[in-house]
PDB file of N, CA and C in Angstrom:
ATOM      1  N   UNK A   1     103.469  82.280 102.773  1.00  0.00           N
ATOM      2  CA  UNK A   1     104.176  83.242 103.571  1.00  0.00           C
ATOM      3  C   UNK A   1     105.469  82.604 104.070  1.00  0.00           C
ATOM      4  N   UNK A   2     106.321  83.600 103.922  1.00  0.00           N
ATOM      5  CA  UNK A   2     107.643  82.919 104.360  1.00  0.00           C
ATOM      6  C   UNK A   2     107.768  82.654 106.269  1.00  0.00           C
ATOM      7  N   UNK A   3     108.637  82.108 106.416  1.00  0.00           N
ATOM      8  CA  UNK A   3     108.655  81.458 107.982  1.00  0.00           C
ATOM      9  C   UNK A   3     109.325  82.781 108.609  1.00  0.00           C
ATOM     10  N   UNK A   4     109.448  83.125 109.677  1.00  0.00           N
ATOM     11  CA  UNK A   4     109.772  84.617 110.514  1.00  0.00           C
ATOM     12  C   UNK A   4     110.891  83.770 111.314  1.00  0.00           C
ATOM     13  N   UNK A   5     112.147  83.931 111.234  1.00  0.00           N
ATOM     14  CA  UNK A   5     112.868  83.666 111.874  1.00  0.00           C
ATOM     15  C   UNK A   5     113.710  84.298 113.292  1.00  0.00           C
ATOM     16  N   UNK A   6     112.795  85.968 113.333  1.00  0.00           N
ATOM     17  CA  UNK A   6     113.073  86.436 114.648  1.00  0.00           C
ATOM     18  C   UNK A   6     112.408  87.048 114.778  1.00  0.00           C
ATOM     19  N   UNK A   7     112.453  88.209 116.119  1.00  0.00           N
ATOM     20  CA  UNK A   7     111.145  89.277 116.244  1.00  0.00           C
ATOM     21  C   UNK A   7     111.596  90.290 115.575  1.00  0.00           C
ATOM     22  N   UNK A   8     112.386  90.782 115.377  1.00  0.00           N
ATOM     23  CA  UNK A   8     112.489  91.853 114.444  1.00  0.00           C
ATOM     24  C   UNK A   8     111.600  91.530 113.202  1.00  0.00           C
ATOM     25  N   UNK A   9     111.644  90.309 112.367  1.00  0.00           N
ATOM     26  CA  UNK A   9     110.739  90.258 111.280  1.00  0.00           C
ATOM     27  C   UNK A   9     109.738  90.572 111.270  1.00  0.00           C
ATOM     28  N   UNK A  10     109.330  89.672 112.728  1.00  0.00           N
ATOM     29  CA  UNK A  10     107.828  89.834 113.369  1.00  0.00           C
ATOM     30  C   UNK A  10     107.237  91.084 113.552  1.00  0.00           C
ATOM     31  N   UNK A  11     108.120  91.981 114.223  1.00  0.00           N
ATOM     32  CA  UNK A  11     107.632  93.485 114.634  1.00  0.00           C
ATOM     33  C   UNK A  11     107.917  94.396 112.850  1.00  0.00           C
ATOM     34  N   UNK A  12     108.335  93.480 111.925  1.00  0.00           N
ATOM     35  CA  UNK A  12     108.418  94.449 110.360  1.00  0.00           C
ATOM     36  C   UNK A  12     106.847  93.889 109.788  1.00  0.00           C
ATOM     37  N   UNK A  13     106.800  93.071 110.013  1.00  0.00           N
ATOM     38  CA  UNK A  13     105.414  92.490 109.125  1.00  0.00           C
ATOM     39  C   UNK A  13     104.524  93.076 109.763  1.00  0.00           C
ATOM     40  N   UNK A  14     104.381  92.897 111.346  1.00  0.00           N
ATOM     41  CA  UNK A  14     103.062  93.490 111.996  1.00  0.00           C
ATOM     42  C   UNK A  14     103.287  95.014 111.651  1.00  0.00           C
ATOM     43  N   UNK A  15     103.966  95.884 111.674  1.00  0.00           N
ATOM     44  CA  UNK A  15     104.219  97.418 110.951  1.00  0.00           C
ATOM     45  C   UNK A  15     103.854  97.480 109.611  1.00  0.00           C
ATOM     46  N   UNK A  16     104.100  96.534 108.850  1.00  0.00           N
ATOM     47  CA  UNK A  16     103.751  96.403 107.401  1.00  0.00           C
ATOM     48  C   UNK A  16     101.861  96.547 107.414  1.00  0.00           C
ATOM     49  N   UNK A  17     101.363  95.731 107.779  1.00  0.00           N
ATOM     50  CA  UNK A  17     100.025  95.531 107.872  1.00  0.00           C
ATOM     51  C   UNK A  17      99.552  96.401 108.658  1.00  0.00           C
ATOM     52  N   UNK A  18     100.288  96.779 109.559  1.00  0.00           N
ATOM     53  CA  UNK A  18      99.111  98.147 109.755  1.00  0.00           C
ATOM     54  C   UNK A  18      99.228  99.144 109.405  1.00  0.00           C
ATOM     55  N   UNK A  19     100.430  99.858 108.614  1.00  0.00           N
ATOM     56  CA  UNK A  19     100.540 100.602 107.528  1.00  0.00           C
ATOM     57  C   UNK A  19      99.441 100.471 106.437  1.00  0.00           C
ATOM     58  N   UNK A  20      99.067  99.096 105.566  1.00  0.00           N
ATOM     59  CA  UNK A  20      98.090  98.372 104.690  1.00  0.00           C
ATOM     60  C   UNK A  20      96.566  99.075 105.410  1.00  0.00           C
ATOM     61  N   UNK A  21      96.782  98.817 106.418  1.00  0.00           N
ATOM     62  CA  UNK A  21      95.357  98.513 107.223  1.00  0.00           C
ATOM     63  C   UNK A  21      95.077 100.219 107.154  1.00  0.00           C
ATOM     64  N   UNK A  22      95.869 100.581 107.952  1.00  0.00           N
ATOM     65  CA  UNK A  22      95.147 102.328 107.843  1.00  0.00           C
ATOM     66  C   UNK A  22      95.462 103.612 106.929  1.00  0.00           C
ATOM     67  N   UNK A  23      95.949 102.832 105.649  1.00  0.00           N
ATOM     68  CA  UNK A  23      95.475 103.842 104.379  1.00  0.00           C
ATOM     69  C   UNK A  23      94.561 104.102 104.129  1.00  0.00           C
ATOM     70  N   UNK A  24      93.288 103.126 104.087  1.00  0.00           N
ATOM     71  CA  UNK A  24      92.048 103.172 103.679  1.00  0.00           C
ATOM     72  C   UNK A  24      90.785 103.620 104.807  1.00  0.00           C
ATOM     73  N   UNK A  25      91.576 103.374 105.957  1.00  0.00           N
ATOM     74  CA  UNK A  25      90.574 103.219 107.481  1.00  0.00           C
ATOM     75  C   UNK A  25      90.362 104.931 107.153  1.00  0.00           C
ATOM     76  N   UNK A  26      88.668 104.962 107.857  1.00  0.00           N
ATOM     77  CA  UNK A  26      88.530 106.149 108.277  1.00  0.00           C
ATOM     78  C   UNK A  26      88.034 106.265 109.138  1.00  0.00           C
ATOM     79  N   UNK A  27      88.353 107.150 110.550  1.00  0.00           N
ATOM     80  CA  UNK A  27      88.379 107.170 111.814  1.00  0.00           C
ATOM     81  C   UNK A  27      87.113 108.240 112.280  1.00  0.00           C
ATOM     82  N   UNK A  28      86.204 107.943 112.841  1.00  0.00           N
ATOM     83  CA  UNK A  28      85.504 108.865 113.749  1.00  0.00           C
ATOM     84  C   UNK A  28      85.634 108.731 115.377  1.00  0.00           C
ATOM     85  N   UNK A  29      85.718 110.448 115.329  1.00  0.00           N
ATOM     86  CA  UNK A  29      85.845 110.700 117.024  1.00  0.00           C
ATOM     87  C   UNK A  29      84.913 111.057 117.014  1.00  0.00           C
ATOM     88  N   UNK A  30      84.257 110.943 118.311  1.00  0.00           N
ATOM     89  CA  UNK A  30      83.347 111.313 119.055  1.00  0.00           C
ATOM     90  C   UNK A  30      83.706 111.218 120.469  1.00  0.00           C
ATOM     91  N   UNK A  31      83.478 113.002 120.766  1.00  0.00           N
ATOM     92  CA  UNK A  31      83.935 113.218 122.121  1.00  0.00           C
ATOM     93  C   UNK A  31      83.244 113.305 122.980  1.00  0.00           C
ATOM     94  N   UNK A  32      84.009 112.593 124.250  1.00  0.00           N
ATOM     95  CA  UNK A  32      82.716 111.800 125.246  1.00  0.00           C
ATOM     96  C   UNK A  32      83.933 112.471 126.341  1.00  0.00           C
ATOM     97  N   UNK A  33      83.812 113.769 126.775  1.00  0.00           N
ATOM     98  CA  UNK A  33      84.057 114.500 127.398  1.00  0.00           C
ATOM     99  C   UNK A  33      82.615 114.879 128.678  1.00  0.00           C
ATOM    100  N   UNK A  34      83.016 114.991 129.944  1.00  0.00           N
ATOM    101  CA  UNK A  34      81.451 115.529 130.248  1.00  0.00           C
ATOM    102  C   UNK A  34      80.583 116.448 130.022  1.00  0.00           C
ATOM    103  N   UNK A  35      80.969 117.493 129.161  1.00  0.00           N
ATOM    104  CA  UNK A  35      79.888 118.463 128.232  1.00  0.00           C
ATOM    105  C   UNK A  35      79.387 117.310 127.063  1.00  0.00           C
ATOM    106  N   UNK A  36      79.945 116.123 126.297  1.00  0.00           N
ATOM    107  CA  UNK A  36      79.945 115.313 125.499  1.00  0.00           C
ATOM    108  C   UNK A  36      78.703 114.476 125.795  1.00  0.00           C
ATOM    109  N   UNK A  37      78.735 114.205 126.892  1.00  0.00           N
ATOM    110  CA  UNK A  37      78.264 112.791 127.695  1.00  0.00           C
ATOM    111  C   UNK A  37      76.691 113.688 128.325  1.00  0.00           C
ATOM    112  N   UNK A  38      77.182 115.038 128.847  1.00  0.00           N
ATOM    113  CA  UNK A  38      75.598 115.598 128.787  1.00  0.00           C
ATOM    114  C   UNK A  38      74.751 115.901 127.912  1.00  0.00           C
ATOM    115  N   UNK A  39      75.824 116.085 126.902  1.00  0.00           N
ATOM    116  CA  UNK A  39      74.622 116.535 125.346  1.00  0.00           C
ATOM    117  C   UNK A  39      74.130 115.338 124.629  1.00  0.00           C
ATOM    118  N   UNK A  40      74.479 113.979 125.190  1.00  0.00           N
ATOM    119  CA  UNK A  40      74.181 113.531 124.705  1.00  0.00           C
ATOM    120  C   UNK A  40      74.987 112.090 123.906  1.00  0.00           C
ATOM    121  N   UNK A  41      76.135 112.438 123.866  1.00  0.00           N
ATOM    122  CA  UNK A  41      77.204 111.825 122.915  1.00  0.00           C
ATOM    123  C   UNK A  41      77.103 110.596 122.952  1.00  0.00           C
ATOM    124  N   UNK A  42      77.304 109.620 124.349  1.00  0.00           N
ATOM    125  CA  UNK A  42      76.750 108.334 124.134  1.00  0.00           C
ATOM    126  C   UNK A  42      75.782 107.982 123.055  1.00  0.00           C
ATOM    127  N   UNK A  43      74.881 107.847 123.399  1.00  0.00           N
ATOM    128  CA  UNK A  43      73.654 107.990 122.138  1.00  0.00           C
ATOM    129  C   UNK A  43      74.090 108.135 120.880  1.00  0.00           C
ATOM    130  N   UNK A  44      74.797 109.343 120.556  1.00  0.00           N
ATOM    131  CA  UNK A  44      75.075 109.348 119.311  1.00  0.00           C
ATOM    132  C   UNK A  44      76.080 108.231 119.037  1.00  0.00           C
ATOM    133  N   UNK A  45      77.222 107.930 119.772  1.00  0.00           N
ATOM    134  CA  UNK A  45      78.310 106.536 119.556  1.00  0.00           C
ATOM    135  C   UNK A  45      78.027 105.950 119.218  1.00  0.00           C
ATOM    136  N   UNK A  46      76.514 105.288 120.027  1.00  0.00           N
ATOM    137  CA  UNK A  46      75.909 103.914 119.668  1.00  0.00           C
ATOM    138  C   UNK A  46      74.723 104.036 118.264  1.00  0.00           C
ATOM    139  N   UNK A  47      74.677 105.233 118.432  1.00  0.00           N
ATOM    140  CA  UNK A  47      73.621 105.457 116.971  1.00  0.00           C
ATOM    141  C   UNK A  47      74.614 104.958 115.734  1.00  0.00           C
ATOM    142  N   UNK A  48      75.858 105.798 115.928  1.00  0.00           N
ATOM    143  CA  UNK A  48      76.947 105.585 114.439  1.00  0.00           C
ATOM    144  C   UNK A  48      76.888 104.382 113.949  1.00  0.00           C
ATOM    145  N   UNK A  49      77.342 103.415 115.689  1.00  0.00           N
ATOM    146  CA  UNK A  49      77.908 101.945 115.219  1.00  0.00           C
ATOM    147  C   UNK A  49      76.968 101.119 114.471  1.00  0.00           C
ATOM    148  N   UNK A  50      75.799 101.450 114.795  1.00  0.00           N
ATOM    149  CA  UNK A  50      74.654 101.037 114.449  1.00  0.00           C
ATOM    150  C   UNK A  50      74.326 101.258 112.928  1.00  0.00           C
ATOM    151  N   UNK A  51      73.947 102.271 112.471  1.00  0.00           N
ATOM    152  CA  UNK A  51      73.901 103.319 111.070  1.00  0.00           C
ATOM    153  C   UNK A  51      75.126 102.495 110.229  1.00  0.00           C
ATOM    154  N   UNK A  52      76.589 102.663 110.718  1.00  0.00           N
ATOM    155  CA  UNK A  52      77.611 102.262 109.880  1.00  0.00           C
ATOM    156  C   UNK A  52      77.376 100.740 109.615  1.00  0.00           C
ATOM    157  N   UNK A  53      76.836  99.725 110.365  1.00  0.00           N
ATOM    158  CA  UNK A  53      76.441  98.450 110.116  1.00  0.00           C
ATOM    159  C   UNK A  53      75.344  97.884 109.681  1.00  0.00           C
ATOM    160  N   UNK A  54      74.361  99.099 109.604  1.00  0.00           N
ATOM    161  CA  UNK A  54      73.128  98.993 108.482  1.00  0.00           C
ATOM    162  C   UNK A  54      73.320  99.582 107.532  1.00  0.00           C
ATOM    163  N   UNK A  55      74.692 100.443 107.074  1.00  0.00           N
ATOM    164  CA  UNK A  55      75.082 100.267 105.525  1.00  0.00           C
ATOM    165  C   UNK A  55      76.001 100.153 105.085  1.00  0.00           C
ATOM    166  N   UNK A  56      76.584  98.787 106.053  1.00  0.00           N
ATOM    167  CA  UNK A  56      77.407  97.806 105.671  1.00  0.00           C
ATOM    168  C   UNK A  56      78.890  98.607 105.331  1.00  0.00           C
ATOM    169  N   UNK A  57      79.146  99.672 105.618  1.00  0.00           N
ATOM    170  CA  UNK A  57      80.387 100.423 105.474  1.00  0.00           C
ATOM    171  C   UNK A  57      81.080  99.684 106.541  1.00  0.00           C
ATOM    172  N   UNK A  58      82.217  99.462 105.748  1.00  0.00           N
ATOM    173  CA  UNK A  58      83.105  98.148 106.612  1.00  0.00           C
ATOM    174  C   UNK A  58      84.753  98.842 106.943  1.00  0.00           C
ATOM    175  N   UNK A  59      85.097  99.963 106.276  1.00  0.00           N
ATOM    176  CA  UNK A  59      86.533 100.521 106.766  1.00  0.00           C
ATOM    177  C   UNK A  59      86.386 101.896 107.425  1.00  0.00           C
ATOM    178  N   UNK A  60      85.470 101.609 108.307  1.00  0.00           N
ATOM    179  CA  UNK A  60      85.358 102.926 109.164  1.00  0.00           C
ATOM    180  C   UNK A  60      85.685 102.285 110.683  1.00  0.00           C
ATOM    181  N   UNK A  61      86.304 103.152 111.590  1.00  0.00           N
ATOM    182  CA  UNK A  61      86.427 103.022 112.828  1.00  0.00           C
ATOM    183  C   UNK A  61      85.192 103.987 114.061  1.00  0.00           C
ATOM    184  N   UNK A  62      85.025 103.646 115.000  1.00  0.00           N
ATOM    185  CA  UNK A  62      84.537 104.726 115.432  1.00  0.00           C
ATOM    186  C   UNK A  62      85.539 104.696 116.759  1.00  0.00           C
ATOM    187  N   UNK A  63      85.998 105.600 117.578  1.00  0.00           N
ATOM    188  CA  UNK A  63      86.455 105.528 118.825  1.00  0.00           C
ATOM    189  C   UNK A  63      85.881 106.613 119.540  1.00  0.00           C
ATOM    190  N   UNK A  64      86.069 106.543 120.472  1.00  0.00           N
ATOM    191  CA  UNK A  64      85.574 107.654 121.658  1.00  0.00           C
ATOM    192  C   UNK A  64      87.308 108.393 122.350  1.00  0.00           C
ATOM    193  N   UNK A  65      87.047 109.545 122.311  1.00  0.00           N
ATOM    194  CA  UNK A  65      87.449 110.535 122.373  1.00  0.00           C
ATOM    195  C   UNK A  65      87.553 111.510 123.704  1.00  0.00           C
ATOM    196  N   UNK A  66      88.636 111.959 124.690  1.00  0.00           N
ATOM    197  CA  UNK A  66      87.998 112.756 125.256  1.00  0.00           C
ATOM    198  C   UNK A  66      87.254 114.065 125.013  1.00  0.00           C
ATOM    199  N   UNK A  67      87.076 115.197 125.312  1.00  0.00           N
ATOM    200  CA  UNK A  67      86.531 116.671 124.709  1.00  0.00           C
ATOM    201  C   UNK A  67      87.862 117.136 123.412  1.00  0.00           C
ATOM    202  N   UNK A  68      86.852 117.156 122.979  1.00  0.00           N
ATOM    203  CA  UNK A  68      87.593 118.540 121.682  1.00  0.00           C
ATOM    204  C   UNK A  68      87.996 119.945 121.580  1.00  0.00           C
ATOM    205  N   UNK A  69      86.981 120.728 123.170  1.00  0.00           N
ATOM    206  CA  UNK A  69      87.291 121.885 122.732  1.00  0.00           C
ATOM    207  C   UNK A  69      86.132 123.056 122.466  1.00  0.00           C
ATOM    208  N   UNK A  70      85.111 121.806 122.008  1.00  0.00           N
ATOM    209  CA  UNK A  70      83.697 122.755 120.846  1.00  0.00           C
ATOM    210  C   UNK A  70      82.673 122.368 122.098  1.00  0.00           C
ATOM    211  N   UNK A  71      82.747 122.647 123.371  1.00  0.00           N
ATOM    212  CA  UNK A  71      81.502 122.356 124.346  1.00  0.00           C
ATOM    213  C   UNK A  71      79.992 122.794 123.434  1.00  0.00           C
ATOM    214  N   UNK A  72      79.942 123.543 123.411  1.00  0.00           N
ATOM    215  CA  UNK A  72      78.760 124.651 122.692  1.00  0.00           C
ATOM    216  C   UNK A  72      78.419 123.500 121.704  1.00  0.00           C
ATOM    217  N   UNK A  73      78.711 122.874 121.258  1.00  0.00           N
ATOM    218  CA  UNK A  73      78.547 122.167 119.666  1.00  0.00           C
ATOM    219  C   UNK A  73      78.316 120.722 120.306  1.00  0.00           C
ATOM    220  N   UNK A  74      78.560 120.103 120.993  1.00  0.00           N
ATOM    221  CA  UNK A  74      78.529 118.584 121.258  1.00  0.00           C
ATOM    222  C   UNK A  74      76.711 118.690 121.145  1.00  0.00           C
ATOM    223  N   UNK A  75      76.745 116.957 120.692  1.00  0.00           N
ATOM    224  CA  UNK A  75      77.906 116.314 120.651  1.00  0.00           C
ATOM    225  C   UNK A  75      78.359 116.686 119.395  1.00  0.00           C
ATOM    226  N   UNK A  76      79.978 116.049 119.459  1.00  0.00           N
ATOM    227  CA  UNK A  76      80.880 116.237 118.184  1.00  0.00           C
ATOM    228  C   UNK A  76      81.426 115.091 117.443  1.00  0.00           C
ATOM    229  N   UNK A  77      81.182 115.135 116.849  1.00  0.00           N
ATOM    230  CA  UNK A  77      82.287 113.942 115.437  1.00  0.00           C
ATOM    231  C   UNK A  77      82.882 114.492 114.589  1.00  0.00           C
ATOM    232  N   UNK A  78      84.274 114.058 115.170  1.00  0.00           N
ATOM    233  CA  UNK A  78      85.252 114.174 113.685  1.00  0.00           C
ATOM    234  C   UNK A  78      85.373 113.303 112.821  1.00  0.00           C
ATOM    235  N   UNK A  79      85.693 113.246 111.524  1.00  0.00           N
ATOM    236  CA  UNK A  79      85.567 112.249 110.483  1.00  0.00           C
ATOM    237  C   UNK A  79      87.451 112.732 109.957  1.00  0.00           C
ATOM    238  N   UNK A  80      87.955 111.481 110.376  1.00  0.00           N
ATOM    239  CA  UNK A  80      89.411 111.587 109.622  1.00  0.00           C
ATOM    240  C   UNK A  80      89.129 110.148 108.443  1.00  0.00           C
ATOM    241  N   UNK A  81      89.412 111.278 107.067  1.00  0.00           N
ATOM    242  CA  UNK A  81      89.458 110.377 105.836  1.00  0.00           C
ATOM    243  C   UNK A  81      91.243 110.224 105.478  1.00  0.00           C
ATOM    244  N   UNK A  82      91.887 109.088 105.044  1.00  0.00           N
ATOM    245  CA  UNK A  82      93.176 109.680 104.622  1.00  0.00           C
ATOM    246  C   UNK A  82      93.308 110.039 103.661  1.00  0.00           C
ATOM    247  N   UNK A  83      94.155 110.968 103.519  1.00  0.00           N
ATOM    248  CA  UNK A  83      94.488 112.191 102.685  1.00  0.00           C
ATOM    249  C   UNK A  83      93.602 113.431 102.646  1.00  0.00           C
ATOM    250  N   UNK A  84      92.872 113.434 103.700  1.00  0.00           N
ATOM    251  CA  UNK A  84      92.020 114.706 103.399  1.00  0.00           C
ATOM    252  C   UNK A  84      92.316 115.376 105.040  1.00  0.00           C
ATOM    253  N   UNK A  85      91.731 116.392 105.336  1.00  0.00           N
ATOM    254  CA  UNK A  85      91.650 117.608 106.066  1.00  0.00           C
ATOM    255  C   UNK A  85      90.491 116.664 107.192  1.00  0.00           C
ATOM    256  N   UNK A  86      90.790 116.668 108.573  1.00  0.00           N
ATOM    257  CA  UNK A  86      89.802 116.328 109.061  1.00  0.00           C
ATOM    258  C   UNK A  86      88.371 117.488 108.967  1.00  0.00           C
ATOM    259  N   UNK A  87      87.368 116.424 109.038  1.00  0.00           N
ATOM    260  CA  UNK A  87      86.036 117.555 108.875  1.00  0.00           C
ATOM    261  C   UNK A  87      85.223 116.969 110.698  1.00  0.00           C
ATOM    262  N   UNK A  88      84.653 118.280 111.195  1.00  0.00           N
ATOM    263  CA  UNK A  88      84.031 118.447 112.315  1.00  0.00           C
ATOM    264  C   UNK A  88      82.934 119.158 112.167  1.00  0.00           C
ATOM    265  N   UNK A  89      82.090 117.648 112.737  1.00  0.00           N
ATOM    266  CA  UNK A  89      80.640 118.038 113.154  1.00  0.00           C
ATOM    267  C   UNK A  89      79.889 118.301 114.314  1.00  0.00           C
ATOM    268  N   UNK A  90      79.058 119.520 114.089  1.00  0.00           N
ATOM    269  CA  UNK A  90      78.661 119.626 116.180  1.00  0.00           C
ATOM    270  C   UNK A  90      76.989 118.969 115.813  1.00  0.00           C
ATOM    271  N   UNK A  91      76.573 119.112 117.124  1.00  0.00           N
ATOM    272  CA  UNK A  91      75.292 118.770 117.437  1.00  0.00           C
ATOM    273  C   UNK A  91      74.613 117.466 116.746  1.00  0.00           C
ATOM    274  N   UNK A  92      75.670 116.637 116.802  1.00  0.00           N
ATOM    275  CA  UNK A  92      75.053 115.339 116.042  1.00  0.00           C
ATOM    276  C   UNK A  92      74.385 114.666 117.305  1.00  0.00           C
ATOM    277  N   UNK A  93      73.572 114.887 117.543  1.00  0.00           N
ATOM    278  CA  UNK A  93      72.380 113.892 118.119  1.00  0.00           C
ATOM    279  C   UNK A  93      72.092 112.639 117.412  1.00  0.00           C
ATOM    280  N   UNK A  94      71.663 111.938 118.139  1.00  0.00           N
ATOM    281  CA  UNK A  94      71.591 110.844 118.125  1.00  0.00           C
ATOM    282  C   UNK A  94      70.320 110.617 116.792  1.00  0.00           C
ATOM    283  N   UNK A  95      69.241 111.815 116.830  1.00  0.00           N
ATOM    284  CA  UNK A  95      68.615 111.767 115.631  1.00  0.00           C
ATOM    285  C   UNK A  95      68.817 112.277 114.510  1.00  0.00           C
ATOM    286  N   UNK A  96      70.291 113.087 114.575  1.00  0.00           N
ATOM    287  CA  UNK A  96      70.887 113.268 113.348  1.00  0.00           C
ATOM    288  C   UNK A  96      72.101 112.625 112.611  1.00  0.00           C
ATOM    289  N   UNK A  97      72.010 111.232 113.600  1.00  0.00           N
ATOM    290  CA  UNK A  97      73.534 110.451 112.644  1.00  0.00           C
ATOM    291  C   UNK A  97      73.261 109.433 111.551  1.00  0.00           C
ATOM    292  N   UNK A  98      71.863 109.689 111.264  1.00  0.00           N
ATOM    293  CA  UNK A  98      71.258 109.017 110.132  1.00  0.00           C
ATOM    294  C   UNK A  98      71.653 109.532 109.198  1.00  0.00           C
ATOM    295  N   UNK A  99      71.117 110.829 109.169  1.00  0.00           N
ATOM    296  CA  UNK A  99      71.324 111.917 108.044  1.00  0.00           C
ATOM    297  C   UNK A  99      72.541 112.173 107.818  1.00  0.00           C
ATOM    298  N   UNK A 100      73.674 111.927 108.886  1.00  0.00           N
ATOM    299  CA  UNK A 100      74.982 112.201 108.847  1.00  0.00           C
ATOM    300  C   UNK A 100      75.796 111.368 107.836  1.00  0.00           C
ATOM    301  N   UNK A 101      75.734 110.088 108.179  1.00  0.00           N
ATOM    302  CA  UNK A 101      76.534 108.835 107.525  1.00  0.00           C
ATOM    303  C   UNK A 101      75.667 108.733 106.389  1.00  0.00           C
ATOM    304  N   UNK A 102      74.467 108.994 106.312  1.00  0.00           N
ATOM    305  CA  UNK A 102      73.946 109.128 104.897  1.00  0.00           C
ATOM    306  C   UNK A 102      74.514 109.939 103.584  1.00  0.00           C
ATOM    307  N   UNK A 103      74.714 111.227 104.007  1.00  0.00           N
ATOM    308  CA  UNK A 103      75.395 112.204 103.209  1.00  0.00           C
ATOM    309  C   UNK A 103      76.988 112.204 103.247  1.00  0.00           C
ATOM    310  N   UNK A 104      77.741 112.064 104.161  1.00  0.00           N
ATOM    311  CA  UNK A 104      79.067 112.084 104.344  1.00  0.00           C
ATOM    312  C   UNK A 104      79.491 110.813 103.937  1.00  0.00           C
ATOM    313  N   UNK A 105      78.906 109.522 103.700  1.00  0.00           N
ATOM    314  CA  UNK A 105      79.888 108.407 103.722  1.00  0.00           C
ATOM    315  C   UNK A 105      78.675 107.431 102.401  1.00  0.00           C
ATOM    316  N   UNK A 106      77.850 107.511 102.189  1.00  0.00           N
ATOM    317  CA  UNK A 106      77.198 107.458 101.280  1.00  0.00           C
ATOM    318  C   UNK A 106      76.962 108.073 100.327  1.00  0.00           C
ATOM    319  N   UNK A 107      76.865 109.264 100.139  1.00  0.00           N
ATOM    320  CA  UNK A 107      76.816 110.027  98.938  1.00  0.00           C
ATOM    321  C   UNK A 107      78.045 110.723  98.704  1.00  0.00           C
ATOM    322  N   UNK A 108      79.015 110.842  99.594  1.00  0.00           N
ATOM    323  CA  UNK A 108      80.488 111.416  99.735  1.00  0.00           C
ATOM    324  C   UNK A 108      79.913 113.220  99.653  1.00  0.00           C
ATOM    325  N   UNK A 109      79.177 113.672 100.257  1.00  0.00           N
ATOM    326  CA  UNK A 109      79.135 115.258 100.567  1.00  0.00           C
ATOM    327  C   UNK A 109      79.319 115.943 101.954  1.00  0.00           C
ATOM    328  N   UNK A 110      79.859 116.561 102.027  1.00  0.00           N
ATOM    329  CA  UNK A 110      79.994 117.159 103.384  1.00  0.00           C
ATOM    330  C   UNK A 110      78.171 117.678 104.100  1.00  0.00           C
ATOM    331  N   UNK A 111      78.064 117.048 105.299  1.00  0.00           N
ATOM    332  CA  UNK A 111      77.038 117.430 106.078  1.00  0.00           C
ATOM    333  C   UNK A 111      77.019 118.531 106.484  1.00  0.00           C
ATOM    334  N   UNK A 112      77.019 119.851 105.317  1.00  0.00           N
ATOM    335  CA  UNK A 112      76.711 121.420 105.945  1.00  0.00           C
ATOM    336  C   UNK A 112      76.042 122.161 106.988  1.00  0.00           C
ATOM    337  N   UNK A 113      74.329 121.067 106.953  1.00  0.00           N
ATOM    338  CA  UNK A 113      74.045 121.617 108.064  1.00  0.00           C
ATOM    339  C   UNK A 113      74.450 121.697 109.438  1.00  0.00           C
ATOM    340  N   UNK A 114      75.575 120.565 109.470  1.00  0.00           N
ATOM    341  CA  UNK A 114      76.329 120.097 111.135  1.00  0.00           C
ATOM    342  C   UNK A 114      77.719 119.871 111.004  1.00  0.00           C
ATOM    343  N   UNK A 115      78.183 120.920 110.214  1.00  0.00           N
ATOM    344  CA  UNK A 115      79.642 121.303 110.018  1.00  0.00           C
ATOM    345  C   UNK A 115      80.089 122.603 110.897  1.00  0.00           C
ATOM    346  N   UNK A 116      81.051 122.396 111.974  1.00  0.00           N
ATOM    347  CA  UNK A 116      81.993 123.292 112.540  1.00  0.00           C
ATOM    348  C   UNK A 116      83.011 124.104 111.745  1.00  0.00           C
ATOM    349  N   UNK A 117      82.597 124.920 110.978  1.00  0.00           N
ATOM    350  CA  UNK A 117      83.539 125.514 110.180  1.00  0.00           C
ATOM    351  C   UNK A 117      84.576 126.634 110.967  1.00  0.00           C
ATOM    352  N   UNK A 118      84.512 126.806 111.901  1.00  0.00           N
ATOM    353  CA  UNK A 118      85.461 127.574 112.424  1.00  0.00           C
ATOM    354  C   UNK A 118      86.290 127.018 113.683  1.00  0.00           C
ATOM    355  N   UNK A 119      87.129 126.222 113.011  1.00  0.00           N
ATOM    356  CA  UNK A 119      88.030 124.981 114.081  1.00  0.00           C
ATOM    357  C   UNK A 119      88.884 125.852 114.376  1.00  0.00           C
ATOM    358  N   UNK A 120      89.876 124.899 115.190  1.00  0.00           N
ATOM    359  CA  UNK A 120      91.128 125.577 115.672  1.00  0.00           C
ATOM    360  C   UNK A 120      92.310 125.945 114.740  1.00  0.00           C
ATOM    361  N   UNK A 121      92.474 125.239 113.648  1.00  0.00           N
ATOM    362  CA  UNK A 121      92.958 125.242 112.402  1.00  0.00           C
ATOM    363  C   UNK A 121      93.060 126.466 112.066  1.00  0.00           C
ATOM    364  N   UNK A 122      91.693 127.035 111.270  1.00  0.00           N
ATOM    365  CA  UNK A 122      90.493 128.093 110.579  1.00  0.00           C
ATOM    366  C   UNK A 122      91.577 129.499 111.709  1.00  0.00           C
ATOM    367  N   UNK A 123      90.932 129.490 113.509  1.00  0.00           N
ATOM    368  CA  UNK A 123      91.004 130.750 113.773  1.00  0.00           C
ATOM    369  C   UNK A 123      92.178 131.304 114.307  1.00  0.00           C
ATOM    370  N   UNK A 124      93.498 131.002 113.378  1.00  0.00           N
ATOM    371  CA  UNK A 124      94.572 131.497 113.997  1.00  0.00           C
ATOM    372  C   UNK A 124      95.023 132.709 112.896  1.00  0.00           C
TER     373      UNK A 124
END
C-alpha cells in the first residue's frame, strides 16, 4: 500500500472501502420502537444475531431501528439486500427467526408467510 501523504487521501481510501464494504452488506432492521419492544422485538434481535452466527452468514448486519410504522405487525424486520427492493417482515417472534433466516438467506426465498406486502411504497 502506498504511504498517505495527507488527510484528504486518508478520508479517499476510508470512502473507498466502505463503498467495497457495503455492496455486498445486507442490512436488517428491526424496530425497537415501544409497540416493537412490547411485541417482543428484543428477543427477536437477539434471536437473529444468534441464527445468523449459527449459519455462519458473515455479510449481514443487524441494527436496531426506531418504529417503522407497521405497529399491528411487530415485531418487524426489514431485510435491505443491494440492488434489490427492501422486503418487510411482521410478526417475527423470536420463534419465528429460525424459519426466517432459514428461507430468506439460506435458501434465497422470500418468507411469505411473514411478509408485509402492503408497505408504504405498495399504498400510494
Amino acid at each position: 500500500m502506498p504511504k498517505l501523504n495527507s488527510l484528504e487521501q486518508l478520508e479517499s481510501l476510508i470512502n473507498e472501502l466502505k463503498e467495497k464494504e457495503n455492496k455486498n452488506k445486507i442490512v436488517l432492521k428491526v424496530a425497537l420502537g415501544t409497540c416493537g419492544i412490547s411485541a417482543g422485538a428484543d428477543e427477536t434481535y437477539d434471536e437473529l444475531l444468534k441464527e445468523i452466527e449459527e449459519e455462519k452468514i458473515e455479510n449481514i448486519e443487524v441494527i436496531k431501528t426506531g418504529c417503522l410504522g407497521y405497529c399491528y405487525a411487530e415485531p418487524t424486520v426489514e431485510v435491505n439486500e443491494p440492488g434489490k427492493e427492501p422486503v418487510l417482515y411482521g410478526n417475527v417472534t423470536k420463534s419465528k427467526v429460525k424459519d426466517l433466516v432459514k428461507t430468506h438467506f439460506v435458501e434465497g426465498k422470500i418468507a411469505e408467510a411473514l411478509l408485509i406486502e402492503e408497505t408504504h411504497k405498495k399504498a400510494i
